[in-house]
C-alpha atoms as a PDB file:
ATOM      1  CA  UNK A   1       0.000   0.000   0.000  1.00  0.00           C
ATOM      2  CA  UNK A   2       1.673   3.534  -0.939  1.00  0.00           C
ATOM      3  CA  UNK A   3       0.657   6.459   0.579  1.00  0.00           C
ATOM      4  CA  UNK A   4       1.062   9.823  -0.734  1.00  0.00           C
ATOM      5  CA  UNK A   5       2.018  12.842   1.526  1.00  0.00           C
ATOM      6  CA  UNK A   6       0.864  16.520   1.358  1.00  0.00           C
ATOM      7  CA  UNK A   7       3.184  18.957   3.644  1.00  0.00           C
ATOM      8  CA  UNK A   8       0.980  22.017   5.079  1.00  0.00           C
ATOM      9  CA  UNK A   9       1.487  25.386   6.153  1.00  0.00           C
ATOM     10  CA  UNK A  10       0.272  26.024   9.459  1.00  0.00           C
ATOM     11  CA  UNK A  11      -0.914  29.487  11.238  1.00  0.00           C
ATOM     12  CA  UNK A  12       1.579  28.482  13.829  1.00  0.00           C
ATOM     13  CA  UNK A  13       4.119  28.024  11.116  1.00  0.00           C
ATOM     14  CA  UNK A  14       4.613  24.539  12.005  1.00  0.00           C
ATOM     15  CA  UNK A  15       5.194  22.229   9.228  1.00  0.00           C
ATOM     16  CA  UNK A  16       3.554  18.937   9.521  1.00  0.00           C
ATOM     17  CA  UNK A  17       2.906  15.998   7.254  1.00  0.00           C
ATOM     18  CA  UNK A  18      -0.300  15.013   6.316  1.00  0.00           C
ATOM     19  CA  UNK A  19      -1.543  11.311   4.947  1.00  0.00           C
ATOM     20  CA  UNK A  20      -4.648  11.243   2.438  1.00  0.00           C
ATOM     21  CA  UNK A  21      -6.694   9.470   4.772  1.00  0.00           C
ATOM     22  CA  UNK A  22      -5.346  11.472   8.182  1.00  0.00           C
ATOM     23  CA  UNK A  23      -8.193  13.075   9.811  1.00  0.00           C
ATOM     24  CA  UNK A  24      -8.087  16.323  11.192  1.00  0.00           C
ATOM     25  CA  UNK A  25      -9.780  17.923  14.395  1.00  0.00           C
ATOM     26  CA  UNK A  26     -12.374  21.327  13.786  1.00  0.00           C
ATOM     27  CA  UNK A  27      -9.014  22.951  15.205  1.00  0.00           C
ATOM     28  CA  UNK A  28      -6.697  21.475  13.268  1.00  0.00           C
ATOM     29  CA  UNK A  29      -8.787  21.937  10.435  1.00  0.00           C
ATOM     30  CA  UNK A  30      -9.438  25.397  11.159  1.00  0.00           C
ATOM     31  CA  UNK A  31      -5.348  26.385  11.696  1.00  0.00           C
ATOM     32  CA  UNK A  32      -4.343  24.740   8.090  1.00  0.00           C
ATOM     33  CA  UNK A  33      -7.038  26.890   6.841  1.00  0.00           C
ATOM     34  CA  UNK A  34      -5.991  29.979   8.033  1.00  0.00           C
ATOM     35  CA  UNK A  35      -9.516  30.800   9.278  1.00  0.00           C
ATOM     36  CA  UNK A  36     -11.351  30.514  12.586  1.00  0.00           C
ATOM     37  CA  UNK A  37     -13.090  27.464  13.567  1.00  0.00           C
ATOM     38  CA  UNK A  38     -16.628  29.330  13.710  1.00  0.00           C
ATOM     39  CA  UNK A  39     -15.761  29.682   9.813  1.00  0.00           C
ATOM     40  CA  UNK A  40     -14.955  26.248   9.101  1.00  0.00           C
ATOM     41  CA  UNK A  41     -19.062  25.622  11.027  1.00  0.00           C
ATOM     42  CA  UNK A  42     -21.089  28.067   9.457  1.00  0.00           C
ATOM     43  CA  UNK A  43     -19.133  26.363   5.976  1.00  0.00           C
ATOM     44  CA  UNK A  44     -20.289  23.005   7.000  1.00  0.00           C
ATOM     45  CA  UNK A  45     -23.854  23.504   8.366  1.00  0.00           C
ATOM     46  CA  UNK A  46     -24.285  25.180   5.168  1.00  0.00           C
ATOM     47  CA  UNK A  47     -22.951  22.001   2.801  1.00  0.00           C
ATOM     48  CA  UNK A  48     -19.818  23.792   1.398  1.00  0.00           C
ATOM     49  CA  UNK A  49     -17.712  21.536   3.334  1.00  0.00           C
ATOM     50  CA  UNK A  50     -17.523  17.711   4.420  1.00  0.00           C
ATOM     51  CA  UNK A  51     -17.184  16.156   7.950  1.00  0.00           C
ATOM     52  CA  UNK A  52     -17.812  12.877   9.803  1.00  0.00           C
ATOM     53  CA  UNK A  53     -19.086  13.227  13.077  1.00  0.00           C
ATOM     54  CA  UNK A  54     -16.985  10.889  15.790  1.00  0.00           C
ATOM     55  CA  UNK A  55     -19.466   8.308  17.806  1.00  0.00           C
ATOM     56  CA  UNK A  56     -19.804   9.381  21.097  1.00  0.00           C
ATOM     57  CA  UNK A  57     -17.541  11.972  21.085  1.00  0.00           C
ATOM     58  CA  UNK A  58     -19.690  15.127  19.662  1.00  0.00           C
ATOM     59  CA  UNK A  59     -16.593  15.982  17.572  1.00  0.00           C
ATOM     60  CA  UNK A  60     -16.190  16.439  13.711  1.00  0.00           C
ATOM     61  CA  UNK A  61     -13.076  15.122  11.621  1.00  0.00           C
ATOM     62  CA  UNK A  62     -11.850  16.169   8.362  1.00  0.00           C
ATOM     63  CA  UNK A  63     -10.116  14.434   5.864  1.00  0.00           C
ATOM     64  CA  UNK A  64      -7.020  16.197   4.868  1.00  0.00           C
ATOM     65  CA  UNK A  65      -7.767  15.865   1.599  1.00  0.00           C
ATOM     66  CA  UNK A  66     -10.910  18.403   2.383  1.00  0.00           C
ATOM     67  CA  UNK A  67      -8.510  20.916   3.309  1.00  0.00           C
ATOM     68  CA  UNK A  68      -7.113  22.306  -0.373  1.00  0.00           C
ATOM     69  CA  UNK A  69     -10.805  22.452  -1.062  1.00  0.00           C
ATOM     70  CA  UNK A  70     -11.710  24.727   2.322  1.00  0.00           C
ATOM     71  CA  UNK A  71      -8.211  26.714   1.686  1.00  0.00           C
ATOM     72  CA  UNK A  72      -9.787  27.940  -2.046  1.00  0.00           C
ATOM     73  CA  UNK A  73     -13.109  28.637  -0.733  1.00  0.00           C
ATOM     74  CA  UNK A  74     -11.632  30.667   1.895  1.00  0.00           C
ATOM     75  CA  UNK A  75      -9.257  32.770  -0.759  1.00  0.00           C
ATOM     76  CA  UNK A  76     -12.012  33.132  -3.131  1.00  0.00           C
ATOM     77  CA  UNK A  77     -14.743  34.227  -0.404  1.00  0.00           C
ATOM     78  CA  UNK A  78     -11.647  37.117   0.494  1.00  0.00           C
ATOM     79  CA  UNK A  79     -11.085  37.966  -2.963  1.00  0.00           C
ATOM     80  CA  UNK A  80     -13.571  38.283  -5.007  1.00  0.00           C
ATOM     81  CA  UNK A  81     -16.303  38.869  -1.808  1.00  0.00           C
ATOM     82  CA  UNK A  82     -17.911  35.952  -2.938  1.00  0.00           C
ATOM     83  CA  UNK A  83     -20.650  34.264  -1.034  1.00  0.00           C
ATOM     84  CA  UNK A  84     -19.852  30.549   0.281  1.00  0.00           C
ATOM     85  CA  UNK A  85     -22.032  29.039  -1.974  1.00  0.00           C
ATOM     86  CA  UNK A  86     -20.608  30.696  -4.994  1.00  0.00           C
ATOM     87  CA  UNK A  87     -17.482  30.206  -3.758  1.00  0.00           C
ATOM     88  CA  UNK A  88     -18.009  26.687  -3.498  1.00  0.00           C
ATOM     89  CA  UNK A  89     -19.621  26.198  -6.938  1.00  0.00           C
ATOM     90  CA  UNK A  90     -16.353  27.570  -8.527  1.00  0.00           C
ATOM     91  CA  UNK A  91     -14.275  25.426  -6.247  1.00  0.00           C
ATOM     92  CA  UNK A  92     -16.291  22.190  -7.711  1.00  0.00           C
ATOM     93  CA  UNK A  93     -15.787  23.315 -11.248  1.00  0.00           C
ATOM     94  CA  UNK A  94     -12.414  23.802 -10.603  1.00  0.00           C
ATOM     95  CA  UNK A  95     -11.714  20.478  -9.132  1.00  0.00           C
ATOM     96  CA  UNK A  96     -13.404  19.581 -12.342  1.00  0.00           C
ATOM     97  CA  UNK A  97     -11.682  20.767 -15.398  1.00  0.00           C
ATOM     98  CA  UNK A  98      -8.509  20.008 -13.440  1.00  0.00           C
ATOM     99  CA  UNK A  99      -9.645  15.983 -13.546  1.00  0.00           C
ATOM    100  CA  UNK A 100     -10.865  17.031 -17.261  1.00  0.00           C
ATOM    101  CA  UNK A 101      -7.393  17.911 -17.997  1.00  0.00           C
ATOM    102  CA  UNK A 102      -6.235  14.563 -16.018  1.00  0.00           C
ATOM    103  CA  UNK A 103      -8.551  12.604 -18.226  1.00  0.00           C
ATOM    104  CA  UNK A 104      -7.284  14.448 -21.148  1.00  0.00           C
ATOM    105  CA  UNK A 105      -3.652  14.500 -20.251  1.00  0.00           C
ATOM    106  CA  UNK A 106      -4.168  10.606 -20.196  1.00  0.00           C
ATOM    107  CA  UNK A 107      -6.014  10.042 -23.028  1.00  0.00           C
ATOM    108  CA  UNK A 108      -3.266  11.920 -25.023  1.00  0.00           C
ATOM    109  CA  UNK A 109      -0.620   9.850 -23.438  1.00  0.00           C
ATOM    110  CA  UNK A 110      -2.327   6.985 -24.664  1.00  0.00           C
ATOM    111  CA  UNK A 111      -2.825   8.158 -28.450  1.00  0.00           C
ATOM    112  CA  UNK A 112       0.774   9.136 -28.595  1.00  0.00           C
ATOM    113  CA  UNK A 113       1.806   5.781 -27.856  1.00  0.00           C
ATOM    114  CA  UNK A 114      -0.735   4.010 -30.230  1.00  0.00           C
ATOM    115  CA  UNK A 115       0.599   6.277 -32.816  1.00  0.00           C
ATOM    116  CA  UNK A 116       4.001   5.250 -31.804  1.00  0.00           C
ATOM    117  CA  UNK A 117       3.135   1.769 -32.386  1.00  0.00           C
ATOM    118  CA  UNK A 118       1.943   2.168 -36.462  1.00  0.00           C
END
C-alpha cells in the first residue's frame, strides 16, 4: 500500500505531514485553513464543506484531503467577496476541469503511444 504525503502550512508556522486518509480535528482543520473554527461551522452547516461526526464523542473530523478544497473557498470568499455558496460552486468546477485535464492528459498519453506503435 503507498501512501502519498501533502506537507501544510500552518498558522503556527509549524510544518507537519499530512496522509490522504489522516483526519483532522475542527481545530486542526481550522489552523491549516488559516480561518477561525466558527468559519470552518457556518461552511459546513451550510454544505460547502464535508465532515464525519466521531461516535460518542460530539466531535467532527476532516479528511485532509478536504482541506485544499476549504483553503480555495476561503481565498475566493476574500477575494472576489464571494458568497460561500458561490465560492463553493467555482471550487467544484475547478476540481473539475482540473480531472478534465487529467482525463485528457491521459487520453493523449495513450494516443501518442498508439501512434508510436503504427
Amino acid at each position: 500500500m503507498t501512501r502519498t504525503t501533502t506537507a501544510v502550512t500552518l498558522i503556527s508556522e509549524d510544518l507537519i505531514e499530512l496522509l490522504d486518509d489522516a483526519a483532522l480535528s475542527l481545530e486542526q482543520f481550522a489552523s491549516g485553513c488559516r480561518m477561525a473554527p466558527d468559519w470552518v461551522l457556518a461552511r459546513v452547516q451550510a454544505g460547502v464543506l464535508q465532515a464525519e461526526a466521531v461516535a460518542g464523542e460530539g466531535q467532527w473530523r476532516f479528511a485532509s484531503a478536504t482541506l485544499v478544497r476549504a483553503r480555495r473557498i476561503a481565498h475566493l470568499e476574500h477575494a472576489f467577496d464571494a458568497d460561500p455558496q458561490l465560492a463553493a460552486l467555482t471550487t467544484d468546477l475547478m476540481e473539475e476541469v482540473a480531472a478534465l485535464r487529467q482525463q485528457l492528459q491521459a487520453l493523449g498519453a495513450q494516443a501518442g503511444l498508439g501512434q508510436q506503435d503504427c
